[in-house]
N, C-alpha and C. Protein backbone atom coordinates (compact mmCIF):
# COMPACT_ATOMS: atom_id res chain seq x y z
N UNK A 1 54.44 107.75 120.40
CA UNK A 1 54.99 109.03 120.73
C UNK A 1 56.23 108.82 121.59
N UNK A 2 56.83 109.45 121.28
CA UNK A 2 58.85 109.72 122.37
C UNK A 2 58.78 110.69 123.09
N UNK A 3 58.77 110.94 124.18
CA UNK A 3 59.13 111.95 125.14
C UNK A 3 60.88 111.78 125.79
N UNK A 4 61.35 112.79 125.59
CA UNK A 4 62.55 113.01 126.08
C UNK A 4 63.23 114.35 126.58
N UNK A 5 64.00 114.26 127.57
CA UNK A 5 64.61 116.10 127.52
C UNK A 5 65.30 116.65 126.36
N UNK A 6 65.22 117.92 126.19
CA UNK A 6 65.91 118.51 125.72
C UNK A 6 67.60 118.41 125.08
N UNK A 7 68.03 117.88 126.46
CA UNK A 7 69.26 117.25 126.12
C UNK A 7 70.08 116.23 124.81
N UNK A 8 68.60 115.69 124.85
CA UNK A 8 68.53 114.49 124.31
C UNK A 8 68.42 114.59 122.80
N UNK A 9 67.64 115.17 122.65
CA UNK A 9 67.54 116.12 121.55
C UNK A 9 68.68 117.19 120.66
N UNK A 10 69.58 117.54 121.37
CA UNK A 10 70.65 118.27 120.83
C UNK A 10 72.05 116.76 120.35
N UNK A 11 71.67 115.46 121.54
CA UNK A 11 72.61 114.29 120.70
C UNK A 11 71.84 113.87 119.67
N UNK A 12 71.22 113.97 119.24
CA UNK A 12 70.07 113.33 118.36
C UNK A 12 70.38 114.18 116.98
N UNK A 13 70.37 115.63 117.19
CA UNK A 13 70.41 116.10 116.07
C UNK A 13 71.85 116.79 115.83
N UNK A 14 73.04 116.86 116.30
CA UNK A 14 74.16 117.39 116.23
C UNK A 14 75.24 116.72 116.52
N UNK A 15 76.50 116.94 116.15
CA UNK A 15 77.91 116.40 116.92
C UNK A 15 78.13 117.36 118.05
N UNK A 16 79.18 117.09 118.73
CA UNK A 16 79.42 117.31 119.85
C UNK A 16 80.04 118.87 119.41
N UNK A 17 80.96 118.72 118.48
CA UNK A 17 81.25 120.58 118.14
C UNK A 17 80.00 121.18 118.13
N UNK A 18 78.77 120.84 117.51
CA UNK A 18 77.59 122.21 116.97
C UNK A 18 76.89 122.20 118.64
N UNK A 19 77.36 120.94 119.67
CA UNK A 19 76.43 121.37 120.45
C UNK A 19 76.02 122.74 121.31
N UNK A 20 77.03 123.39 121.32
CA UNK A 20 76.90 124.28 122.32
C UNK A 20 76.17 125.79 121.51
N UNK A 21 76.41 125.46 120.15
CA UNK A 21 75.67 126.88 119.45
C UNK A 21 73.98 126.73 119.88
N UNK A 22 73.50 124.88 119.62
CA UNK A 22 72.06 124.67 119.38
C UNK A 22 71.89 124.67 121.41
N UNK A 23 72.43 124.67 122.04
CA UNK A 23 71.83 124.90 123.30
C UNK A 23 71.21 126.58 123.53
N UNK A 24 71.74 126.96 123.01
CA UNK A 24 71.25 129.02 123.30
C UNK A 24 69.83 128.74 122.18
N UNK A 25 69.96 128.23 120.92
CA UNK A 25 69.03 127.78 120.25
C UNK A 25 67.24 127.17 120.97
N UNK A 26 68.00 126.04 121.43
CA UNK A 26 67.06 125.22 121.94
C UNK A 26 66.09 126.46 123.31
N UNK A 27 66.93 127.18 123.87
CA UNK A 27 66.54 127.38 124.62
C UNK A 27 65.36 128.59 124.45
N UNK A 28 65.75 129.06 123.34
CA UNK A 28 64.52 130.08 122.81
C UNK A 28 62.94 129.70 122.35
N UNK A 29 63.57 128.22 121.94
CA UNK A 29 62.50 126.95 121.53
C UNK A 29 61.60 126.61 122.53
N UNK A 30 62.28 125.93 123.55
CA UNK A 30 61.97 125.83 124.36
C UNK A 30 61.45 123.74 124.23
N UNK A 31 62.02 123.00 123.63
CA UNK A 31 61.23 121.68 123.15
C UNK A 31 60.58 120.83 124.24
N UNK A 32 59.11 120.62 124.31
CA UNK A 32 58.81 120.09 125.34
C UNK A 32 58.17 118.77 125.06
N UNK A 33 57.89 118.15 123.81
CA UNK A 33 57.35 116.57 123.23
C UNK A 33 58.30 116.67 121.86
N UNK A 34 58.52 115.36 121.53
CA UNK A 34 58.91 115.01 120.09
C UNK A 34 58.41 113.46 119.64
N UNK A 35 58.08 113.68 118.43
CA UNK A 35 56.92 112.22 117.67
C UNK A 35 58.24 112.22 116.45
N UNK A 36 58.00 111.01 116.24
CA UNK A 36 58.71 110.47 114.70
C UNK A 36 57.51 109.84 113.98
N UNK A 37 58.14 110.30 112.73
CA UNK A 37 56.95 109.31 111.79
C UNK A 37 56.86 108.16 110.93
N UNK A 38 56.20 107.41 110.80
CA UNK A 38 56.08 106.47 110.48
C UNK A 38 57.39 105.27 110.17
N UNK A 39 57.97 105.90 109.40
CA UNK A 39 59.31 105.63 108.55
C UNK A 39 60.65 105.96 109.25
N UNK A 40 60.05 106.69 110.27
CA UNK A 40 61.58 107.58 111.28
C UNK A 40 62.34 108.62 110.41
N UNK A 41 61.81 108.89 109.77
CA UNK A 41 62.77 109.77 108.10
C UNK A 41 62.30 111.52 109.27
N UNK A 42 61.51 111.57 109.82
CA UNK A 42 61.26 113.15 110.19
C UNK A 42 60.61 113.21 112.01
N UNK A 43 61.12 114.17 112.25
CA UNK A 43 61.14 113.99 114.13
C UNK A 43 60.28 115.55 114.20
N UNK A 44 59.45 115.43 114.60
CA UNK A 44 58.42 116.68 115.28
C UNK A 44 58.60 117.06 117.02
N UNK A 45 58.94 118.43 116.65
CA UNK A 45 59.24 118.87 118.31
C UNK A 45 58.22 120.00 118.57
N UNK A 46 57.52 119.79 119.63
CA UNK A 46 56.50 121.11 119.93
C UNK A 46 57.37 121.75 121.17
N UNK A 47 57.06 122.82 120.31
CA UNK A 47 58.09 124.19 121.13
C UNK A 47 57.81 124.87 121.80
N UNK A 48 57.19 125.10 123.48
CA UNK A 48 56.61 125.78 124.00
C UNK A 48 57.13 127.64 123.76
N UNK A 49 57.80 127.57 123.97
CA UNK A 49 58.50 128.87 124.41
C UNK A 49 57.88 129.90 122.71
N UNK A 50 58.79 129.18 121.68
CA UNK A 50 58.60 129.34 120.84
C UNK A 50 56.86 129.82 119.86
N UNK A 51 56.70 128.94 120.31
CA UNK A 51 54.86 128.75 120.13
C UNK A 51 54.71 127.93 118.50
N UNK A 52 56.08 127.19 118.02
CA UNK A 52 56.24 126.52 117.16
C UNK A 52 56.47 124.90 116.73
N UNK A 53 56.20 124.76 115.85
CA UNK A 53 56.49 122.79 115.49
C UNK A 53 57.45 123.00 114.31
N UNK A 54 58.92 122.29 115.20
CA UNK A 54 59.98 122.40 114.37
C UNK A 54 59.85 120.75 113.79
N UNK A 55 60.27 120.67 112.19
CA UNK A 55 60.11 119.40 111.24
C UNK A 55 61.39 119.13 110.92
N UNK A 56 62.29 118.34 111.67
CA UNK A 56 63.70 118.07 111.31
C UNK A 56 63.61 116.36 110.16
N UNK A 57 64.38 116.39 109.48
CA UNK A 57 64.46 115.07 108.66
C UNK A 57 65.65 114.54 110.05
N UNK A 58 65.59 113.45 110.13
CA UNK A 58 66.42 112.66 110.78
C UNK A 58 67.56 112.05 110.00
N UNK A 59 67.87 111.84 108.96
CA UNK A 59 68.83 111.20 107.67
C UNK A 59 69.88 112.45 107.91
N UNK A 60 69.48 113.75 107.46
CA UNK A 60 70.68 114.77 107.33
C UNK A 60 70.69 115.74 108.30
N UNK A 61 69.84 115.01 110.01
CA UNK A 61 69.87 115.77 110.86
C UNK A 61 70.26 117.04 110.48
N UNK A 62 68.71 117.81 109.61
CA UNK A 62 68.37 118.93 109.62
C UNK A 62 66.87 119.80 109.78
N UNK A 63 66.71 121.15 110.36
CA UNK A 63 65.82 121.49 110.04
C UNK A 63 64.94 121.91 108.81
N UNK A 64 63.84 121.25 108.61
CA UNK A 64 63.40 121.31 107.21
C UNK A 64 62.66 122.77 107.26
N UNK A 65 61.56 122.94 108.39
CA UNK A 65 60.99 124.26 108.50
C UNK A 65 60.64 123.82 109.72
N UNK A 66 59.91 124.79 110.46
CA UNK A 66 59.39 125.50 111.54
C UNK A 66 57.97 126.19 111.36
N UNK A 67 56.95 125.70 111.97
CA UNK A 67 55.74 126.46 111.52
C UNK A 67 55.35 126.91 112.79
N UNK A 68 54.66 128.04 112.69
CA UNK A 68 54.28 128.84 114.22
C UNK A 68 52.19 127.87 114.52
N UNK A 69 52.57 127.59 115.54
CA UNK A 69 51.49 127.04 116.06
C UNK A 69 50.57 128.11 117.17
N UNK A 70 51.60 128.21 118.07
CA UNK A 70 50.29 128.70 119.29
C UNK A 70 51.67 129.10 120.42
N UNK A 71 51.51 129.49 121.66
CA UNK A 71 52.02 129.52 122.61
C UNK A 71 51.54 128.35 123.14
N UNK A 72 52.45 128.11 124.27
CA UNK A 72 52.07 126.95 125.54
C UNK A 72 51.34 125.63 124.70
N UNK A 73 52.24 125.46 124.01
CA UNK A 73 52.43 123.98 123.17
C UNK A 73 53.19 123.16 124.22
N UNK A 74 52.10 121.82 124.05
CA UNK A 74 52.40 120.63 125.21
C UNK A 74 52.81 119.33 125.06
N UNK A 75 52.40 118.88 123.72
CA UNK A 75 52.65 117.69 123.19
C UNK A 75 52.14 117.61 121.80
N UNK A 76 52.95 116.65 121.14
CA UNK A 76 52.39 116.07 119.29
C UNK A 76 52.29 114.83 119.22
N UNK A 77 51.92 114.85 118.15
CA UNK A 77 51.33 113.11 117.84
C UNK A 77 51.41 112.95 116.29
N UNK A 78 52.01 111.89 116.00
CA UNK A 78 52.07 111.81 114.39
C UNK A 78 50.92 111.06 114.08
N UNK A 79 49.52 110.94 113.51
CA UNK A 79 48.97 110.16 113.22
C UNK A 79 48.72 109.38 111.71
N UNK A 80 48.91 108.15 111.59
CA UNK A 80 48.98 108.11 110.05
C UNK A 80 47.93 107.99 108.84
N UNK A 81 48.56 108.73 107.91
CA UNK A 81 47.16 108.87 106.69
C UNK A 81 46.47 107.84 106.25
């Protein structure tokens, strides 16, 4: 598992132009853990604020979907099949 801020997370998935749109973004999110999987091909962020688990591919640093989980989401874990 990767734990990192938020911050960290907006270099990870953007250039320096998109950053400032995905900060008002992030902040609705709220990202408080992120796991990669197996292959590193997809990065899982649990979203407190949000009450969601956003599924970004890491290759075309994009969001693939977003599924609503719960409120007061704390951490993820990729475990493998």
């Amino acid at each position: 598992m990767i734990r990192c801020a938020p911050a960290v997370v907006l270099l990870l998935l953007a250039s320096a132009s998109d950053a400032a749109e995905l900060v008002g973004q992030t902040a609705l999110r709220r990202p408080v853990a992120l796991a990669l999987d197996g292959d590193r091909s997809r990065l899982y962020t649990a979203n407190r604020s949000s009450g969601t688990l956003s599924i970004l591919d890491t290759t075309t640093r994009t969001l693939l979907r977003e599924v609503p989980i719960g409120k007061a989401l704390s951490d993820v874990a990729v475990i493998p099949a």
